[in-house]
PDB file of N, CA and C in Angstrom:
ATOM      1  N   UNK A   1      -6.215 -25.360   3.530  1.00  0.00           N
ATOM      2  CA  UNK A   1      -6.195 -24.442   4.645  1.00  0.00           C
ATOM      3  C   UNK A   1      -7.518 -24.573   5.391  1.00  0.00           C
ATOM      4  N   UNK A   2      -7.531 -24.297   6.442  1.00  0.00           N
ATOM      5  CA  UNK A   2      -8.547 -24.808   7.533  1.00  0.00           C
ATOM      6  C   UNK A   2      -9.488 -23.444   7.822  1.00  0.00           C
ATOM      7  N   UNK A   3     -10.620 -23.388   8.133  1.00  0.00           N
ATOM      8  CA  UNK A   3     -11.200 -22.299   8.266  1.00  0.00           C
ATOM      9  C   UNK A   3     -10.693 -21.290   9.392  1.00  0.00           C
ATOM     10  N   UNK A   4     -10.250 -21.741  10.208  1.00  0.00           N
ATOM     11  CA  UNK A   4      -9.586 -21.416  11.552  1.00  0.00           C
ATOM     12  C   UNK A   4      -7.930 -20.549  10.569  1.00  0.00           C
ATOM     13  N   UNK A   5      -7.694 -21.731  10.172  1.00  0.00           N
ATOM     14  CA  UNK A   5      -6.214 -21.014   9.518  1.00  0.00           C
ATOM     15  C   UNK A   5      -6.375 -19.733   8.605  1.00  0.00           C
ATOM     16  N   UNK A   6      -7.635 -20.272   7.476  1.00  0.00           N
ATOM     17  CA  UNK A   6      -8.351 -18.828   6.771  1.00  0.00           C
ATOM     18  C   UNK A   6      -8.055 -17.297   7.501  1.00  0.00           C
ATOM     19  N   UNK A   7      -8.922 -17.375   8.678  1.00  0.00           N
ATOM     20  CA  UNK A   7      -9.363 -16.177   9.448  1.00  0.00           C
ATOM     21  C   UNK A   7      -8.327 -15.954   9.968  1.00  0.00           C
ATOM     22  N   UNK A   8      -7.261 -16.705  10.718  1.00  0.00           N
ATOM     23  CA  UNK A   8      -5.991 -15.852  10.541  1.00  0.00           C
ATOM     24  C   UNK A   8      -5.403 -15.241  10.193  1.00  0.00           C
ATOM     25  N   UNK A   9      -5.487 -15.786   8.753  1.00  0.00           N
ATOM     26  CA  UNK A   9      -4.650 -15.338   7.551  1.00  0.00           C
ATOM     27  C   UNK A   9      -5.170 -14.222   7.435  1.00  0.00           C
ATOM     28  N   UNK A  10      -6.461 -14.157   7.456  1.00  0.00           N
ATOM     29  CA  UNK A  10      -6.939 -12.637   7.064  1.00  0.00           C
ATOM     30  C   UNK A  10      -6.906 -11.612   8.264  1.00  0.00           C
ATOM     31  N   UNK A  11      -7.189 -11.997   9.364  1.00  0.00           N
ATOM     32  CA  UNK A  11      -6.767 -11.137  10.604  1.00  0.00           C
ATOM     33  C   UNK A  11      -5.620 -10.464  10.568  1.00  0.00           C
ATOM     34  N   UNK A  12      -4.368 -11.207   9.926  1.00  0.00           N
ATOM     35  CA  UNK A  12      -3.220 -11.338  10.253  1.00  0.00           C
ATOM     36  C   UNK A  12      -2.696  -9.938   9.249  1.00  0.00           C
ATOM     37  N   UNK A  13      -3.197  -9.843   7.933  1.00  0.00           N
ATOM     38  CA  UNK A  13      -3.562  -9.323   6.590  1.00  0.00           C
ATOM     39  C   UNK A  13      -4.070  -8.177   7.068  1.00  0.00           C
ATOM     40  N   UNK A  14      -4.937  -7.671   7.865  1.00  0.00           N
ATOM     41  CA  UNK A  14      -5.448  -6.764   8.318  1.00  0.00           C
ATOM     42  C   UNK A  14      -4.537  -5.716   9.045  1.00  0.00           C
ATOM     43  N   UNK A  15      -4.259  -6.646  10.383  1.00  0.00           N
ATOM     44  CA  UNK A  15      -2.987  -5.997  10.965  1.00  0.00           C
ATOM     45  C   UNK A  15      -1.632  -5.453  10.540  1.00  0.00           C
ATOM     46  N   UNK A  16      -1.298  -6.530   9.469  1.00  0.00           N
ATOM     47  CA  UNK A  16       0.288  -5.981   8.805  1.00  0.00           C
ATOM     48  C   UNK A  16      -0.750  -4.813   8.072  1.00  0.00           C
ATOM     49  N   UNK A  17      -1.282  -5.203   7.262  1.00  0.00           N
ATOM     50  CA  UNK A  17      -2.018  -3.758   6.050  1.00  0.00           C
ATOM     51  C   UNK A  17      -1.748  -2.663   6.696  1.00  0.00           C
ATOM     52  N   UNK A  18      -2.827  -2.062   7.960  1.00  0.00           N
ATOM     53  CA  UNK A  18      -2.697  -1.254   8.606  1.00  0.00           C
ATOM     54  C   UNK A  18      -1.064  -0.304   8.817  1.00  0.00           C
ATOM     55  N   UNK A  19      -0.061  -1.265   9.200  1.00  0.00           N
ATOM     56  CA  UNK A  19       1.140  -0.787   9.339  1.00  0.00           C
ATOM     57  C   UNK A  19       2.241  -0.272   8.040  1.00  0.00           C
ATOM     58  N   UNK A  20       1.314  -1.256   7.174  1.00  0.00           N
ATOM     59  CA  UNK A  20       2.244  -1.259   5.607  1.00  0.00           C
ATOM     60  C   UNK A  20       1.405   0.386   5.164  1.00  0.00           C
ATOM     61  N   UNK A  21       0.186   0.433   5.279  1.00  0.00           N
ATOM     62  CA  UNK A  21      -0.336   1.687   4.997  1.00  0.00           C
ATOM     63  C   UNK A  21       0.889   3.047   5.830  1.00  0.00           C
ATOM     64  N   UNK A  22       0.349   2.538   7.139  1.00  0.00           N
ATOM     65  CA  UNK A  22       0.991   3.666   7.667  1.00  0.00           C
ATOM     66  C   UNK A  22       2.564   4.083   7.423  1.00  0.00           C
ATOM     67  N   UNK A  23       3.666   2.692   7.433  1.00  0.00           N
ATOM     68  CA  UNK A  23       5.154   3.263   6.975  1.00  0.00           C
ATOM     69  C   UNK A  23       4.833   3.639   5.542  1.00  0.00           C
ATOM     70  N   UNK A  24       4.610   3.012   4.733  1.00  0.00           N
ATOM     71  CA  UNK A  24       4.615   3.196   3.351  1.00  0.00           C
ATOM     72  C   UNK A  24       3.428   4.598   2.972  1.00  0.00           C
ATOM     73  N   UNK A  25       3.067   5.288   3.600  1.00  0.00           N
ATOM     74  CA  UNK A  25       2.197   5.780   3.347  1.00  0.00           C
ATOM     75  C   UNK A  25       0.965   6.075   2.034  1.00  0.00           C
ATOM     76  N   UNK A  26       0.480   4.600   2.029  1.00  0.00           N
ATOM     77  CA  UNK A  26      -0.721   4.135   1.392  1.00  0.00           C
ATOM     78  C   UNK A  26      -1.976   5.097   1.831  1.00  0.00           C
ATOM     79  N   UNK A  27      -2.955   4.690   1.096  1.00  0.00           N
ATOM     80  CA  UNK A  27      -4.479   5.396   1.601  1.00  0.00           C
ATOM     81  C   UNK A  27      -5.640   3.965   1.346  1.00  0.00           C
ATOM     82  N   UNK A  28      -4.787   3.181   0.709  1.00  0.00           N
ATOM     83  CA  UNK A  28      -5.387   1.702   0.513  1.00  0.00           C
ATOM     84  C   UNK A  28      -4.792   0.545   0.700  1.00  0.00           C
ATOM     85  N   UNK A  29      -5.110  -0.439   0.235  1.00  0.00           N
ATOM     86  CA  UNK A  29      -4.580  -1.844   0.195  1.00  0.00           C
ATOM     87  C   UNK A  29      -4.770  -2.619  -1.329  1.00  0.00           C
ATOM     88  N   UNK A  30      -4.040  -3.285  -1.898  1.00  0.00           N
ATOM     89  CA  UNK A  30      -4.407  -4.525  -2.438  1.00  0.00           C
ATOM     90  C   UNK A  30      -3.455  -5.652  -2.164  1.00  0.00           C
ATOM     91  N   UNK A  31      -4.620  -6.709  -2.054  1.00  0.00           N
ATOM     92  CA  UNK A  31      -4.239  -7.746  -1.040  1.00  0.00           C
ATOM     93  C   UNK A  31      -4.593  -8.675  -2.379  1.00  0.00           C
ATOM     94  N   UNK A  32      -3.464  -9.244  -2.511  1.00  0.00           N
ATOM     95  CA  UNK A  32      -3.307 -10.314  -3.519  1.00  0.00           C
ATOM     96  C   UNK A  32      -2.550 -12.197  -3.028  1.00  0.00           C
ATOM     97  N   UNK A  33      -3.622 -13.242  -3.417  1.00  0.00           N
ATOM     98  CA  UNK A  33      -3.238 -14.322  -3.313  1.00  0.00           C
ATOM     99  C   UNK A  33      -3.681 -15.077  -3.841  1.00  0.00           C
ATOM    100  N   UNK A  34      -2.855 -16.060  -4.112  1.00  0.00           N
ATOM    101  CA  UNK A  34      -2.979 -16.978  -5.627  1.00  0.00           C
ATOM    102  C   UNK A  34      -3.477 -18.770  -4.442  1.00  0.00           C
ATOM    103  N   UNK A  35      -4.456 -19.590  -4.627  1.00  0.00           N
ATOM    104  CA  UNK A  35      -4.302 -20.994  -4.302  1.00  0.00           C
ATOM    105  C   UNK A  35      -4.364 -21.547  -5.380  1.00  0.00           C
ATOM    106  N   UNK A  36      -3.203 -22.434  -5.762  1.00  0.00           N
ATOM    107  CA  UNK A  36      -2.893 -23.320  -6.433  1.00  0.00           C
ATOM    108  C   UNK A  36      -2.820 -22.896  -7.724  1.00  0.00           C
ATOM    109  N   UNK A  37      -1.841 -23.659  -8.604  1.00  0.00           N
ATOM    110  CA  UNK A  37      -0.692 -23.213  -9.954  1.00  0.00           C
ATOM    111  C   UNK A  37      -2.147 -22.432 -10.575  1.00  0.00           C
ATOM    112  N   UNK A  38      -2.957 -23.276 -11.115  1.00  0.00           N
ATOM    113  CA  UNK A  38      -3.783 -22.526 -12.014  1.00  0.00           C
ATOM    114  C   UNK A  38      -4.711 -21.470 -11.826  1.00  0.00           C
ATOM    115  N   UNK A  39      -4.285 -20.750 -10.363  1.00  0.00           N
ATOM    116  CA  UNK A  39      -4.850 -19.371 -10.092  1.00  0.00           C
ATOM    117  C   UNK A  39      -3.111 -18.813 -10.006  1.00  0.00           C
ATOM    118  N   UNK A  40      -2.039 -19.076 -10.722  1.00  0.00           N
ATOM    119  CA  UNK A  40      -1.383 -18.266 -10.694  1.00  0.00           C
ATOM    120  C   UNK A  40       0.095 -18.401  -9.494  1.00  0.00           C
ATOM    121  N   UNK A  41      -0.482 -19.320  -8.750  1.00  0.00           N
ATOM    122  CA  UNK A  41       0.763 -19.513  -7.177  1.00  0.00           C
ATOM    123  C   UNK A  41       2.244 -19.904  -7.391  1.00  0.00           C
ATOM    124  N   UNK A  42       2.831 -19.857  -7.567  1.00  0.00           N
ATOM    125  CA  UNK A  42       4.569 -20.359  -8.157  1.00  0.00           C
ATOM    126  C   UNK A  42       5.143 -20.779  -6.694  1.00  0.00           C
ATOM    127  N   UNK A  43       4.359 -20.819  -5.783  1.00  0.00           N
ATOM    128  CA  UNK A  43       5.915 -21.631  -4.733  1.00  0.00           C
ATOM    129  C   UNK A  43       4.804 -22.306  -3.895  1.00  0.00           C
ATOM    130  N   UNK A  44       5.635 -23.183  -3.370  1.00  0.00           N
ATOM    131  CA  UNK A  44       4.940 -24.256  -2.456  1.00  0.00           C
ATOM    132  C   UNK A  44       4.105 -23.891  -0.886  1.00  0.00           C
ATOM    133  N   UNK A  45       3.848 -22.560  -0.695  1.00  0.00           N
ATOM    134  CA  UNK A  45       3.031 -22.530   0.404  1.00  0.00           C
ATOM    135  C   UNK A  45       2.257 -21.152   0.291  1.00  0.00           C
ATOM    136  N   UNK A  46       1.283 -21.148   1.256  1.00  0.00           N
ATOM    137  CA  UNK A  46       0.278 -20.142   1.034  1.00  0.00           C
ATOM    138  C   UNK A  46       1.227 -18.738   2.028  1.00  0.00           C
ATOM    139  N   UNK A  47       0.906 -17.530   1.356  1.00  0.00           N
ATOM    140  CA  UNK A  47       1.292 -16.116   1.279  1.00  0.00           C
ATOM    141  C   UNK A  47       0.399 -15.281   0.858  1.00  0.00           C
ATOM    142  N   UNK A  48       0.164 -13.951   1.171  1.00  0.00           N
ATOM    143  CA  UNK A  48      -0.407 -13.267   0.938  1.00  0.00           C
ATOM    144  C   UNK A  48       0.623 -11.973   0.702  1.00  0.00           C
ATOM    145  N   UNK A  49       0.561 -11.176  -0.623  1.00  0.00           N
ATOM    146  CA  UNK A  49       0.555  -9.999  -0.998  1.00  0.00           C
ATOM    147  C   UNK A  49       0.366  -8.951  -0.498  1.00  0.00           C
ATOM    148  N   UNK A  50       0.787  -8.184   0.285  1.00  0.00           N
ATOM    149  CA  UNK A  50      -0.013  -6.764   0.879  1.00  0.00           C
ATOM    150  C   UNK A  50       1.089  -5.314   0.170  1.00  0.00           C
ATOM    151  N   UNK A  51       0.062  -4.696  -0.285  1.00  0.00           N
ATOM    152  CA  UNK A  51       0.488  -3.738  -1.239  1.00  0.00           C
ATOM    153  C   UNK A  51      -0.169  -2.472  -0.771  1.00  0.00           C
ATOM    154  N   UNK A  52       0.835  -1.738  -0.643  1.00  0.00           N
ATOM    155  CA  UNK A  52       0.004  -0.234  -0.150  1.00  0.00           C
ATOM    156  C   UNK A  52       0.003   0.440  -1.230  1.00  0.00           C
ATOM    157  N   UNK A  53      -1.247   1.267  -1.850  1.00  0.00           N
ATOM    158  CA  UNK A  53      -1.965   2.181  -2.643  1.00  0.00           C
ATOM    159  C   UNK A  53      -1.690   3.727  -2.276  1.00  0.00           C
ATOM    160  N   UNK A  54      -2.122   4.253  -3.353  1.00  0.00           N
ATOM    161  CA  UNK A  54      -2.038   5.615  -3.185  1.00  0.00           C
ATOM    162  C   UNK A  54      -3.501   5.876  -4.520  1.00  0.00           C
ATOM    163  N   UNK A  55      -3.934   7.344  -4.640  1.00  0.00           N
ATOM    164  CA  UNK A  55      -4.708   7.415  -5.093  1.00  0.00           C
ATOM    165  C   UNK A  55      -4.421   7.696  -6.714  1.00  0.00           C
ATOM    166  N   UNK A  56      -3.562   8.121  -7.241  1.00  0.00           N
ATOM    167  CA  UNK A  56      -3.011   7.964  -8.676  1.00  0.00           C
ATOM    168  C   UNK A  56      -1.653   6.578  -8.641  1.00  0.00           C
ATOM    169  N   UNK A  57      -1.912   5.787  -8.094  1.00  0.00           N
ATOM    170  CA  UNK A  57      -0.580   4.874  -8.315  1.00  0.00           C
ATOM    171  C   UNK A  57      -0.500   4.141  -9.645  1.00  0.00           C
ATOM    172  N   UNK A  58      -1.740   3.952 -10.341  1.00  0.00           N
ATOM    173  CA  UNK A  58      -2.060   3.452 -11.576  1.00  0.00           C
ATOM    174  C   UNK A  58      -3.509   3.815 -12.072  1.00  0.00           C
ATOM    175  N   UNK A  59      -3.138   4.515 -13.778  1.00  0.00           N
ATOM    176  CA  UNK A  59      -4.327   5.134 -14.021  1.00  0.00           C
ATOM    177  C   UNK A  59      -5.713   4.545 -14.396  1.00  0.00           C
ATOM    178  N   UNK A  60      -5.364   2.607 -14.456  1.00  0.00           N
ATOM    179  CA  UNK A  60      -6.325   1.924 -14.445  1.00  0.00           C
ATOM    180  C   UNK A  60      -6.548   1.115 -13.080  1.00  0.00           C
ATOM    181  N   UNK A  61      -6.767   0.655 -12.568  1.00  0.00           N
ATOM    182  CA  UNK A  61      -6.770   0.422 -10.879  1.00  0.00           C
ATOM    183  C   UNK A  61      -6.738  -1.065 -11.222  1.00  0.00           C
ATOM    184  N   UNK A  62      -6.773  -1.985 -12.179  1.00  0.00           N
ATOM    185  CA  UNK A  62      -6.685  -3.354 -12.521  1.00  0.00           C
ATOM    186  C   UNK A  62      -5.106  -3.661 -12.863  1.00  0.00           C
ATOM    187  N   UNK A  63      -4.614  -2.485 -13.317  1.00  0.00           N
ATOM    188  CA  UNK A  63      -2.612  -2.853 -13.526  1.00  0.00           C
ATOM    189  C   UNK A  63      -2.323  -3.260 -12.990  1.00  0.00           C
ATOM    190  N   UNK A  64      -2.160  -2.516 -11.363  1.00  0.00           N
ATOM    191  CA  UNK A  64      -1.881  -3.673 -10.736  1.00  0.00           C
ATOM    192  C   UNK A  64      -1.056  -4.852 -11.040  1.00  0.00           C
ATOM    193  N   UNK A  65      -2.510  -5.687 -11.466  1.00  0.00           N
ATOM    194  CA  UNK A  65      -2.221  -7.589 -11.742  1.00  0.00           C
ATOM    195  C   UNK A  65      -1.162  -7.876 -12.737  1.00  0.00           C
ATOM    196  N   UNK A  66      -1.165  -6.745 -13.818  1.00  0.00           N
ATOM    197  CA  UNK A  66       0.003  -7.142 -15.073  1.00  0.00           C
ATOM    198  C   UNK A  66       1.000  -6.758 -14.432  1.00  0.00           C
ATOM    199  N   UNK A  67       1.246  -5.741 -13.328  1.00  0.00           N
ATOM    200  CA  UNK A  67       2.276  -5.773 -12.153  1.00  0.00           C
ATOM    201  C   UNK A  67       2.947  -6.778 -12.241  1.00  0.00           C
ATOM    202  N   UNK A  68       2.107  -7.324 -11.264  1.00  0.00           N
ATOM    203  CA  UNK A  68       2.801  -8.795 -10.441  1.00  0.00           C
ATOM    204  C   UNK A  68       2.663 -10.125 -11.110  1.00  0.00           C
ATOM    205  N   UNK A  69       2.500  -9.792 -12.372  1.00  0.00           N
ATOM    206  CA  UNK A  69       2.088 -11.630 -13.330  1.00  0.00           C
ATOM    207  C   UNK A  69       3.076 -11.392 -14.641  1.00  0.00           C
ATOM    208  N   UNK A  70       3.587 -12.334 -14.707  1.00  0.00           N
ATOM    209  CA  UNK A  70       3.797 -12.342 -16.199  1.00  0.00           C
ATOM    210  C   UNK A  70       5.333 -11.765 -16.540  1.00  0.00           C
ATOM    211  N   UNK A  71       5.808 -11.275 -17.950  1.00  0.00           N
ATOM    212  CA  UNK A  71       6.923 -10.666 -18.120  1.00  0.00           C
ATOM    213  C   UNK A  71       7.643  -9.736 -17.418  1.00  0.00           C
ATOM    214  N   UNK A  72       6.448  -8.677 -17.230  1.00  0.00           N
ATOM    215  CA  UNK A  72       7.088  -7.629 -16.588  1.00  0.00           C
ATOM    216  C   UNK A  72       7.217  -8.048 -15.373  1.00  0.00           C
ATOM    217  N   UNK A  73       6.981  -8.565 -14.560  1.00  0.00           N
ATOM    218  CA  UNK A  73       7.436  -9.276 -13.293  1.00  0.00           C
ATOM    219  C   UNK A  73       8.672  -9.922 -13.038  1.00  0.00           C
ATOM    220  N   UNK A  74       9.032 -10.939 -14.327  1.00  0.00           N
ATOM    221  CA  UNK A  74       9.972 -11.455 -14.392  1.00  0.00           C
ATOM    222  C   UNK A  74      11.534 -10.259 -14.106  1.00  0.00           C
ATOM    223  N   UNK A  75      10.978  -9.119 -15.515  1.00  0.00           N
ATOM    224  CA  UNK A  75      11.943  -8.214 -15.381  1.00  0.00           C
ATOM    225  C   UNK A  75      12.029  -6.923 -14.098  1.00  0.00           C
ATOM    226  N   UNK A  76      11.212  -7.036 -13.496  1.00  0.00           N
ATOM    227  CA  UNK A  76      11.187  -6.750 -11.997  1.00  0.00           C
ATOM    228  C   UNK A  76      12.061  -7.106 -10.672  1.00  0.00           C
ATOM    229  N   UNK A  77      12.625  -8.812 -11.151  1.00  0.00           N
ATOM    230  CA  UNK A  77      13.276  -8.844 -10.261  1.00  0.00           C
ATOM    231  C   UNK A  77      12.096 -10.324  -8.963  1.00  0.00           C
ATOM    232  N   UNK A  78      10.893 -10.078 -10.253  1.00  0.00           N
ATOM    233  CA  UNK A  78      10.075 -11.013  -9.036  1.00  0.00           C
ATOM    234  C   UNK A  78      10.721 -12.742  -8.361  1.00  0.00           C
ATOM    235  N   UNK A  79       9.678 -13.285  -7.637  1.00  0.00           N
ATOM    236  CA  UNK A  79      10.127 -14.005  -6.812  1.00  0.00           C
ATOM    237  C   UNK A  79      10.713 -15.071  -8.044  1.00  0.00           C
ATOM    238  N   UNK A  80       9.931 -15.155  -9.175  1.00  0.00           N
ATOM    239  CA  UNK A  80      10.529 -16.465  -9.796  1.00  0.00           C
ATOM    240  C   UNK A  80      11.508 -16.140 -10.913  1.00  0.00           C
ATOM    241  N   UNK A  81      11.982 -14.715 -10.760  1.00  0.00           N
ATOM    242  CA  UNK A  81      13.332 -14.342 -11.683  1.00  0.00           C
ATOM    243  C   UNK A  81      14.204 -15.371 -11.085  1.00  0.00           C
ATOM    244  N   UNK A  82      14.790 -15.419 -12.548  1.00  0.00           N
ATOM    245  CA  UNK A  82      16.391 -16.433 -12.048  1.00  0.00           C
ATOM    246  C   UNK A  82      17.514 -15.179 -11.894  1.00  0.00           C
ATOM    247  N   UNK A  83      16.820 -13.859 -12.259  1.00  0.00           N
ATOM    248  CA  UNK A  83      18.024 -12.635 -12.057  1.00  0.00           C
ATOM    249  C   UNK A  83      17.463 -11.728 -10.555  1.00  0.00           C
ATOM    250  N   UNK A  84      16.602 -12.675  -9.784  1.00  0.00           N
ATOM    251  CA  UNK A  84      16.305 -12.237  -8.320  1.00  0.00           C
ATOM    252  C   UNK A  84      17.199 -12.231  -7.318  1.00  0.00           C
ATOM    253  N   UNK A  85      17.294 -11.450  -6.554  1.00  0.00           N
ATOM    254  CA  UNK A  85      18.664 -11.115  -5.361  1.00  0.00           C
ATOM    255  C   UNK A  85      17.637 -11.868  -4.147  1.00  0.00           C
ATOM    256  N   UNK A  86      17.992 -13.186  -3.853  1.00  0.00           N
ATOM    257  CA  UNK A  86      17.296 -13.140  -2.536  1.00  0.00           C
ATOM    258  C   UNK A  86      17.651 -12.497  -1.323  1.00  0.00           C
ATOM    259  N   UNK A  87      16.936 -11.985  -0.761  1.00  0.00           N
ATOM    260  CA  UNK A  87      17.204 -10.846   1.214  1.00  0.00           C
ATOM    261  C   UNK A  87      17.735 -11.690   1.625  1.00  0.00           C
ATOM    262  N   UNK A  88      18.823 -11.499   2.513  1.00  0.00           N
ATOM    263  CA  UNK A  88      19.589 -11.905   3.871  1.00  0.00           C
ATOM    264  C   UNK A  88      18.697 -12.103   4.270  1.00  0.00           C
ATOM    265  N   UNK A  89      19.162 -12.587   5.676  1.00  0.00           N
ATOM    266  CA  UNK A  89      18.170 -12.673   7.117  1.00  0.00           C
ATOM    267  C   UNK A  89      18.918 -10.977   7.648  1.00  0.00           C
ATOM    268  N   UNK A  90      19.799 -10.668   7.483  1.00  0.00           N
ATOM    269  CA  UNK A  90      19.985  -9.543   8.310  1.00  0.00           C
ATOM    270  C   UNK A  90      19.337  -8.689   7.237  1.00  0.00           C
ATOM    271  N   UNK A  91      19.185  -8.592   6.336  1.00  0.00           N
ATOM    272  CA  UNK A  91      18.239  -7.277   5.578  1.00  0.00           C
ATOM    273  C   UNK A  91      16.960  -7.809   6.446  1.00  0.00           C
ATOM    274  N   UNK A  92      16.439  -8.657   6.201  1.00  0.00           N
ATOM    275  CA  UNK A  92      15.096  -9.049   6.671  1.00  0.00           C
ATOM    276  C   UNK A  92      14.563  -8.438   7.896  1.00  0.00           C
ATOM    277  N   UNK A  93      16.198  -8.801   8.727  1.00  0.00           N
ATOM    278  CA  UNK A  93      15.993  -8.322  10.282  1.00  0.00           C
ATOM    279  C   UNK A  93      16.280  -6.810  10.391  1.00  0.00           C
ATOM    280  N   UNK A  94      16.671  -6.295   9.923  1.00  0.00           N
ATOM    281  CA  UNK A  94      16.151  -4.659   9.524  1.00  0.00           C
ATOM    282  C   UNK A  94      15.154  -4.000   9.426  1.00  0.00           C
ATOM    283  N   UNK A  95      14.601  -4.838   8.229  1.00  0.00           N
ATOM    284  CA  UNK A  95      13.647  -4.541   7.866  1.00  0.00           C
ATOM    285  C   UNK A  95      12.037  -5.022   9.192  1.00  0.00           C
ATOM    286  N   UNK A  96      12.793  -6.040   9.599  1.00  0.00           N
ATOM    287  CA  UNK A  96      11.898  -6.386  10.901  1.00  0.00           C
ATOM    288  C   UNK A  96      11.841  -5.484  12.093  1.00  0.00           C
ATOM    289  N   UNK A  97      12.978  -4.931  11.956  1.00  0.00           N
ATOM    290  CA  UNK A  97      12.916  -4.259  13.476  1.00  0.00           C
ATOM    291  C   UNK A  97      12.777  -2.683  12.859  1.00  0.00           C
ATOM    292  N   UNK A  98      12.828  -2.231  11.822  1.00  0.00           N
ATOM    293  CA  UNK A  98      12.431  -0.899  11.734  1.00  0.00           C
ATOM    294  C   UNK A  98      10.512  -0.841  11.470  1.00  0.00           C
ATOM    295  N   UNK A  99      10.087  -1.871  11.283  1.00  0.00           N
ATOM    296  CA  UNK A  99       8.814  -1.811  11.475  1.00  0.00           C
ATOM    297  C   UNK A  99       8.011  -2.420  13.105  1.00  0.00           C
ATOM    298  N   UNK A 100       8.526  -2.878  13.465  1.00  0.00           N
ATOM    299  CA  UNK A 100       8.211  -3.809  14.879  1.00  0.00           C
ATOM    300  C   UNK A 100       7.741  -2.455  15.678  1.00  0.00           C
ATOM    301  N   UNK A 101       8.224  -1.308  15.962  1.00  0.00           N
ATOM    302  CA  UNK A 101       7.484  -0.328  16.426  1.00  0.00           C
ATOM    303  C   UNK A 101       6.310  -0.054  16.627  1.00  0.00           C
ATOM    304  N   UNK A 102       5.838  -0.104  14.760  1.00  0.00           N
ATOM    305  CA  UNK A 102       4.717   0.317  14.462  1.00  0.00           C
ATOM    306  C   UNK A 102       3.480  -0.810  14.775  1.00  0.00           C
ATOM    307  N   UNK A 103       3.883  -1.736  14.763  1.00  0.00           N
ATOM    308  CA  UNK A 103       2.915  -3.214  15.495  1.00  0.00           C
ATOM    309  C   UNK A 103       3.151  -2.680  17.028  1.00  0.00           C
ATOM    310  N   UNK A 104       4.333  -2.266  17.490  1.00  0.00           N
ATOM    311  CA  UNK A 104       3.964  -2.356  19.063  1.00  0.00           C
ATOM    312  C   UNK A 104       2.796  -1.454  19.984  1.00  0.00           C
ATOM    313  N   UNK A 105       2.460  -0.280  18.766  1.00  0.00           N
ATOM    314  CA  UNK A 105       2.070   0.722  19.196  1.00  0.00           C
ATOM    315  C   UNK A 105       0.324   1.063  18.069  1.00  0.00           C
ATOM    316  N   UNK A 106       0.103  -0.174  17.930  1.00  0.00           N
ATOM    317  CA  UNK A 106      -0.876  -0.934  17.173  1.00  0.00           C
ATOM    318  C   UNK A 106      -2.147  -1.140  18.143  1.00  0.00           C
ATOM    319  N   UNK A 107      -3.193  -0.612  17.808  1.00  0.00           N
ATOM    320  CA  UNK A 107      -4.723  -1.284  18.470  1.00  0.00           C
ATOM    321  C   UNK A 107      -5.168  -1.933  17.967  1.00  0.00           C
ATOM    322  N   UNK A 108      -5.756  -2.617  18.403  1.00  0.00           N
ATOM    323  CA  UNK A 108      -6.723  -4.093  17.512  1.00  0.00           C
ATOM    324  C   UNK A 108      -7.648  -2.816  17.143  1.00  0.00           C
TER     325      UNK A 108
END
């Protein structure tokens, strides 16, 4: 990834956060991303995680990570379950246009 592409990514991370805070009504963020297998990455391109917080959401603030890694993930339903439901494009696009608001009405 290119430094130019970097700062996107994170610009980009910033802006959705903001909105994921506000529908989801977060008071934080954790922003999680894996480069390459042995930090953890399972699919072939770069993504970023954006997770909205609350202030008791976990009573150790590091869970989190056993969250999104490992067994209990699997049984979650995560991306690399083989018992995962992948989204339509029309869930997607739902889900796109019931948030598209909240970007339209967005300040830098």
């Amino acid at each position: 990834m290119s430094s130019d592409e970097a700062t996107d990514m994170i610009l980009s991370a910033q802006k959705i956060g903001k909105v994921i805070e506000k529908v989801f009504n977060g008071t934080s963020l954790t922003l999680a991303m894996q480069d390459g297998a042995q930090a953890g990455q399972t699919v072939p391109h770069v993504h970023m995680h954006i997770i909205p917080r609350t202030a008791d959401d976990w009573a150790n603030n590091d869970e989190i990570y056993d969250e999104l890694d490992g067994k209990k993930a699997a049984t979650m339903g995560g991306v690399d379950s083989k018992d995962r439901k992948a989204r339509t494009i029309d869930e997607m696009r739902v889900e796109a246009e019931m948030l598209r608001p909240f970007f339209d009405q967005q300040e830098d």
